[in-house]
Protein backbone atom coordinates (compact mmCIF):
# COMPACT_ATOMS: atom_id res chain seq x y z
CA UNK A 1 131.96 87.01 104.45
CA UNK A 2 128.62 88.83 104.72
CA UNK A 3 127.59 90.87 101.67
CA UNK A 4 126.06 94.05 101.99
CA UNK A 5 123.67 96.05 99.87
CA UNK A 6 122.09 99.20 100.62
CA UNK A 7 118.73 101.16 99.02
CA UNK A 8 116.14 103.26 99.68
CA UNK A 9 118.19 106.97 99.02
CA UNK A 10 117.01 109.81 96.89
CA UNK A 11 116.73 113.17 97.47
CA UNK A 12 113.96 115.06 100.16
CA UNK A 13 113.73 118.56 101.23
CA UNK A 14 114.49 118.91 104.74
CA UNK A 15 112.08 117.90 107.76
CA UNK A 16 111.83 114.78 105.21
CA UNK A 17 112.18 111.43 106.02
CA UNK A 18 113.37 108.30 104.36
CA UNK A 19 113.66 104.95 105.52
CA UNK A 20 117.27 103.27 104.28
CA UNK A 21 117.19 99.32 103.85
CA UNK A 22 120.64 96.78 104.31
CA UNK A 23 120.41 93.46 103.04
CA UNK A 24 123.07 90.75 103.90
CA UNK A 25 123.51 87.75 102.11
CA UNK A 26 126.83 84.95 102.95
CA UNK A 27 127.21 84.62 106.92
CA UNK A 28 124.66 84.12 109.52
CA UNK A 29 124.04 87.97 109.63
CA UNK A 30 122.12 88.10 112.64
CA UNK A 31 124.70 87.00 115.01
CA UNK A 32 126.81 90.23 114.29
CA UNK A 33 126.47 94.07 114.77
CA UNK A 34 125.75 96.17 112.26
CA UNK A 35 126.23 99.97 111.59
CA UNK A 36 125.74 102.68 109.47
CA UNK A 37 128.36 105.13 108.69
CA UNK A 38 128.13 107.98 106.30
CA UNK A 39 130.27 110.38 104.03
CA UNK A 40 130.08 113.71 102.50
CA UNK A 41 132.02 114.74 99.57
CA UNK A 42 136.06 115.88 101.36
CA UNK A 43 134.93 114.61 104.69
CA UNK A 44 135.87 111.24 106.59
CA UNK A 45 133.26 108.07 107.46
CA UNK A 46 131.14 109.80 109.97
CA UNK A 47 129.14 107.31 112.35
CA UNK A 48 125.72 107.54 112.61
CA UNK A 49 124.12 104.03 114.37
CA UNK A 50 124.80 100.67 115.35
CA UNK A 51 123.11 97.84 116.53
CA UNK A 52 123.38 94.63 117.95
CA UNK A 53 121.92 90.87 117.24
CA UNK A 54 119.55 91.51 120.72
CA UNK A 55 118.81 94.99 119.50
CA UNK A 56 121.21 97.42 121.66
CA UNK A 57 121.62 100.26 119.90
CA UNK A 58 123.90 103.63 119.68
CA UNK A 59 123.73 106.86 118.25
CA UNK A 60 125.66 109.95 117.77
CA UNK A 61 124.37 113.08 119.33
CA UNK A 62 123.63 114.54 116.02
CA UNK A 63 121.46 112.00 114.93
CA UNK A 64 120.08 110.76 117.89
CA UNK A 65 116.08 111.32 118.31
CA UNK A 66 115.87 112.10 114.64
CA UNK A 67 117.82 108.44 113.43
CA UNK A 68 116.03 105.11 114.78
CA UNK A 69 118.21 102.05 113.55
CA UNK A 70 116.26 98.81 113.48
CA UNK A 71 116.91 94.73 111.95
CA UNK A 72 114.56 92.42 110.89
CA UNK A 73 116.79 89.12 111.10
CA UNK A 74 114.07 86.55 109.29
CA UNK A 75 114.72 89.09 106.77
CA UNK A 76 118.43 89.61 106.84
CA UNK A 77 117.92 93.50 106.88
CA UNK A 78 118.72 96.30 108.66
CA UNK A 79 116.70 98.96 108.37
CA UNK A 80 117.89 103.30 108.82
CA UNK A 81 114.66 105.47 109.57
CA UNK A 82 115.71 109.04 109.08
CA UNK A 83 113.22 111.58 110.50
CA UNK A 84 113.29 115.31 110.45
CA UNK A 85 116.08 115.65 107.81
CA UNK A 86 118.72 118.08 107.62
CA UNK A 87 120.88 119.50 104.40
CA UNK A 88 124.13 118.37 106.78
CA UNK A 89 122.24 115.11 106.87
CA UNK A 90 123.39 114.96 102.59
CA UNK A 91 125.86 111.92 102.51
CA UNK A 92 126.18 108.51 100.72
CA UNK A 93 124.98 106.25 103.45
CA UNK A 94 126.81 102.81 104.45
CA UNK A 95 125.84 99.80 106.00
CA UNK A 96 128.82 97.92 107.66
CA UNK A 97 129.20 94.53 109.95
CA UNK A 98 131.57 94.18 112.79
CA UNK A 99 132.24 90.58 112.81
CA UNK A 100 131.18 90.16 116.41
CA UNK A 101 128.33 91.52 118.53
CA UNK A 102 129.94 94.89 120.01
CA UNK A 103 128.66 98.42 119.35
CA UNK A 104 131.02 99.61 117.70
CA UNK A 105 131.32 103.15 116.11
CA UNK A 106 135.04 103.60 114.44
CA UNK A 107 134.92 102.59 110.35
CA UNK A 108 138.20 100.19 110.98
CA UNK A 109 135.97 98.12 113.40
CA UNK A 110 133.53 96.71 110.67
CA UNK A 111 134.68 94.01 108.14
CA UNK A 112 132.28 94.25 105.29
CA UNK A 113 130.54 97.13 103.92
CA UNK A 114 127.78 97.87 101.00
CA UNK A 115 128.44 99.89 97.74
CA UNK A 116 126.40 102.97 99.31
CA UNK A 117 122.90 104.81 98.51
CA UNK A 118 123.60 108.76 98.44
CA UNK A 119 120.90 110.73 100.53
CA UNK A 120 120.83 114.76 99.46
CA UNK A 121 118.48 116.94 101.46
CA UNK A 122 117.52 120.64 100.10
CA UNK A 123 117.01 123.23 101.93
């Protein structure tokens, strides 16, 4: 098992940007895809980017150009740069691994997930 743990939330007023971190620990992390999902309060997992161990990577349209997703595998970490933040961009943010090296974007795909860092962005 790979174990996940995300930082680098808080709270920005929009056109803001933060920069969310993933570190893995267990399992050779770099061999697998990762993603990052989020959820706001009543709503289901809502993808927002994956990518892959030779850096592939896939966004939703309402993220994409604003959301760059990025890994640093010396440093077991995945990295979320948020740009040009939204209030419908407020969510607690998850990191997530697939198991294999697919980009994947439905929640029941990935095996092992991090506790969450909640972003909030004011308008």
């Amino acid at each position: 098992q790979v174990q996940l743990v995300e930082s680098g939330g808080g709270s920005v007023q929009a056109g803001g940007s933060l920069r969310l971190s993933c570190a893995a620990s267990g399992r050779r992390f770099s061999n697998y895809a990762t993603g990052w999902f989020r959820q706001a309060p009543g709503k289901e997992p809502e993808f927002v980017a994956v990518i892959n161990w030779t850096g592939s990577t896939h966004y939703p349209d309402s993220v994409k150009g604003r959301f760059a997703i990025s890994r640093d595998n010396a440093k077991n970490t995945v990295y979320l740069q948020m740009n040009s933040l939204k209030p419908e961009d407020t969510a607690v943010y998850y990191c997530a691994v697939t198991y294999d090296n697919i980009l994947r974007t439905y929640p029941g795909n990935f095996g092992s997930w991090g506790q969450g860092t909640q972003v909030t962005v004011s308008s």
